[in-house]
Protein backbone atom coordinates (compact mmCIF):
# COMPACT_ATOMS: atom_id res chain seq x y z
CA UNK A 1 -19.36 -7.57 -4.70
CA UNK A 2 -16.43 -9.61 -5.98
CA UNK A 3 -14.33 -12.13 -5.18
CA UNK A 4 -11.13 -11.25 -3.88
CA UNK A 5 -11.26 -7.34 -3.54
CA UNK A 6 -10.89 -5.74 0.19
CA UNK A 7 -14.21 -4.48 1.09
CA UNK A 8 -12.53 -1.11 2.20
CA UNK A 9 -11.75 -0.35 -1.19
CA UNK A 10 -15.06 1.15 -2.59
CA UNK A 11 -16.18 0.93 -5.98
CA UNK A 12 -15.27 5.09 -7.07
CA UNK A 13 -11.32 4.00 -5.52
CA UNK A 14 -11.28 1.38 -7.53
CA UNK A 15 -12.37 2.64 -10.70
CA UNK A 16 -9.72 5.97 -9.63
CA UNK A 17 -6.65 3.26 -9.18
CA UNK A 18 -8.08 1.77 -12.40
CA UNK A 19 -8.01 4.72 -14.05
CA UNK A 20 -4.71 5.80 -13.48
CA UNK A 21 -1.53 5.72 -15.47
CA UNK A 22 2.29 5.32 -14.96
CA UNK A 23 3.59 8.57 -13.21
CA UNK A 24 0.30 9.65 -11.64
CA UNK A 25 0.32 10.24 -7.74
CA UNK A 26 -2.71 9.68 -5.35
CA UNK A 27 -3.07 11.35 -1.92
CA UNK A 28 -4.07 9.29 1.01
CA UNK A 29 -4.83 12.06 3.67
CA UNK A 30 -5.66 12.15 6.94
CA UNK A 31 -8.51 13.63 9.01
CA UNK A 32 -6.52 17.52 9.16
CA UNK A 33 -5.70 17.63 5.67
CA UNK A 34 -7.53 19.86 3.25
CA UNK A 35 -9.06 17.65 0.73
CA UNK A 36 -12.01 19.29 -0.42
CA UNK A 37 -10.71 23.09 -0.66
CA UNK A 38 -7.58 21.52 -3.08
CA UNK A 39 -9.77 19.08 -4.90
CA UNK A 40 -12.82 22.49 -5.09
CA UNK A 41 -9.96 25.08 -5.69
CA UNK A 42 -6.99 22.77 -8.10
CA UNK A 43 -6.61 20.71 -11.25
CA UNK A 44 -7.07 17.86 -8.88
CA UNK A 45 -10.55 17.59 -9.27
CA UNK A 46 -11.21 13.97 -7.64
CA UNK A 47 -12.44 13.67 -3.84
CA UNK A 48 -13.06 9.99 -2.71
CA UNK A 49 -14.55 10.20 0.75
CA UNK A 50 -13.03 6.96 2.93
CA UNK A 51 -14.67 8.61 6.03
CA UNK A 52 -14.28 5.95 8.92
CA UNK A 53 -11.31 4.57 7.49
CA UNK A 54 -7.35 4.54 8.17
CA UNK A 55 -4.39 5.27 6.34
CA UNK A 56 -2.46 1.89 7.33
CA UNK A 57 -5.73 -0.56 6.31
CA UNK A 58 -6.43 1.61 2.79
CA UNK A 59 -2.49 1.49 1.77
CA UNK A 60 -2.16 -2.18 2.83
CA UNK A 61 -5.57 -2.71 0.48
CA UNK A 62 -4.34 0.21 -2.42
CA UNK A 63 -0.53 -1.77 -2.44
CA UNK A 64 -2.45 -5.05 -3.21
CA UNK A 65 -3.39 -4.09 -6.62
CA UNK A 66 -1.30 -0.71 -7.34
CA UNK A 67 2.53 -0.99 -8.57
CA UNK A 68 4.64 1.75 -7.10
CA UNK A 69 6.80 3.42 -9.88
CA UNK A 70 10.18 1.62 -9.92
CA UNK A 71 11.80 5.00 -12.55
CA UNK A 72 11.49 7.34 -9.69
CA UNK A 73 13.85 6.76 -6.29
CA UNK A 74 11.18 7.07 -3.81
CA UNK A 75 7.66 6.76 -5.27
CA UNK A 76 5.72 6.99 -1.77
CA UNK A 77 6.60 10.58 -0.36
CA UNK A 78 5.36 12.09 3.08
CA UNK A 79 4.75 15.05 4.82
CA UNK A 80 8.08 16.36 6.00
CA UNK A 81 7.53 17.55 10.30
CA UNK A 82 7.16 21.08 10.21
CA UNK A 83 10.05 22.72 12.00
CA UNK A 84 9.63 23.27 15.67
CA UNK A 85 6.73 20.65 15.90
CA UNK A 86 7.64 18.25 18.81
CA UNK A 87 5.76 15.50 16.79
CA UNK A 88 7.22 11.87 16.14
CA UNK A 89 5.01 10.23 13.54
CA UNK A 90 5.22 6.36 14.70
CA UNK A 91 2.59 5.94 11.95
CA UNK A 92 5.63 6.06 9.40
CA UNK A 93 6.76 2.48 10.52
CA UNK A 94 3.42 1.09 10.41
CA UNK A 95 4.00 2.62 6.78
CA UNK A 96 7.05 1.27 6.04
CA UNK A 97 6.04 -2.36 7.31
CA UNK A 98 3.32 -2.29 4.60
CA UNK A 99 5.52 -0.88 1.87
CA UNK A 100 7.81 -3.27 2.39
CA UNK A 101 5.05 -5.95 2.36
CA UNK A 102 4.23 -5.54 -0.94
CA UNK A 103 7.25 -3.95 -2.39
CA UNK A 104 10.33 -5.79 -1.24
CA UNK A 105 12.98 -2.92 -3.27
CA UNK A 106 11.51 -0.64 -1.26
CA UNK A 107 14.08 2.07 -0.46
CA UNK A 108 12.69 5.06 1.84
CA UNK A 109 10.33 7.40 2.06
CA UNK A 110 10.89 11.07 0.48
CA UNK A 111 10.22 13.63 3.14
CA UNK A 112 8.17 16.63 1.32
CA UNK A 113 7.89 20.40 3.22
CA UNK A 114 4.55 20.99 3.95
CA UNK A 115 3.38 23.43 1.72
CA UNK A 116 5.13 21.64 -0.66
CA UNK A 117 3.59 18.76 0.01
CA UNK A 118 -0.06 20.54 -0.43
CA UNK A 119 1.27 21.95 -3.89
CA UNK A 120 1.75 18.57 -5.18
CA UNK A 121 -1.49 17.26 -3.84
CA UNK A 122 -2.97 19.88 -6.18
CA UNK A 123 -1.50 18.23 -9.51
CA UNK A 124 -2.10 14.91 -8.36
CA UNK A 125 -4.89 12.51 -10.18
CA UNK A 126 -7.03 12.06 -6.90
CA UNK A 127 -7.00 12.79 -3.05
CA UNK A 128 -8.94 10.09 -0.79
CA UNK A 129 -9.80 11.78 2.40
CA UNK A 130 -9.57 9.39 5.47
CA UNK A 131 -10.53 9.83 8.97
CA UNK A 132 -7.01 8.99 9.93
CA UNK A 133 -6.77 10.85 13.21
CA UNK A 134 -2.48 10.39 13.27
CA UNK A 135 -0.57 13.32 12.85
CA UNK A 136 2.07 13.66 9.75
CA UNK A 137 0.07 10.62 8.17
CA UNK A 138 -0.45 11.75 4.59
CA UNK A 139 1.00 9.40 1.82
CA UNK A 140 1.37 10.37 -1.83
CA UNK A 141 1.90 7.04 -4.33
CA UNK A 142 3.50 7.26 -7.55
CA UNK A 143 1.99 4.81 -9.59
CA UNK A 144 4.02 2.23 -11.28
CA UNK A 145 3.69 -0.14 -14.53
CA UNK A 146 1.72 -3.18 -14.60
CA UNK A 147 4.36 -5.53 -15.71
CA UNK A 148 2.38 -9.33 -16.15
């Protein structure tokens, strides 16, 4: 243990967020996303299990430590509603609020199709599968420099 770190950030995350460089994107999925069968089946070849856990408290944790890229206009993106889908994802402004916490320029969110979205979670450097239960609650961070 350290001093410090959030204890919901396990030791393989943190080496993952360690690892990572300007430009590369981490998925924070929810319980219905398909982690394993894009991380089994992609270049994405990085699964961290944060089984038991929540988007909102692993973002507010990630955001701590991880600089969001300021070169790209919105370096947190989300799945888009699927047409037709009578769904209204109040999780975003629990998302927002911790954005905005840590990352007072923030500007929006980008809205990414579905499928879309699933394509880019197959280039990105990990995927940590949650067992976020809210619909439409996948994030995907850009990560940023580390300017000290």
């Amino acid at each position: 243990m350290l001093i410090g770190i959030p204890k919901i950030l396990s030791p393989e995350l943190l080496k993952v967020l360690m690892e990572m460089g300007h430009g590369d994107e981490i998925v924070l999925a929810d319980g219905n996303f398909p982690a394993a069968s894009i991380t089994q089946a992609t270049s994405t070849k990085i699964l961290v299990r944060a089984d038991g856990h929540g988007v909102p408290e692993l973002l507010d944790a990630i955001l701590k430590f991880f600089p969001l890229d300021q070169y790209v206009a919105n370096p947190v993106a989300l799945m888009a509603i699927v047409p037709g889908d009578n769904v209204k994802p109040v999780i975003w402004d629990t998302y927002r609020d911790i954005v905005k916490k840590h990352d007072p320029k923030f500007k929006g969110f980008e809205n990414v199709e579905r499928f879309a979205f699933y394509e880019r979670a197959k280039k990105a450097y990990a995927i940590v599968a949650t067992g976020e239960a809210a619909l439409y609650a996948n994030v995907i961070l850009k990560k940023g420099v580390v300017k000290e």
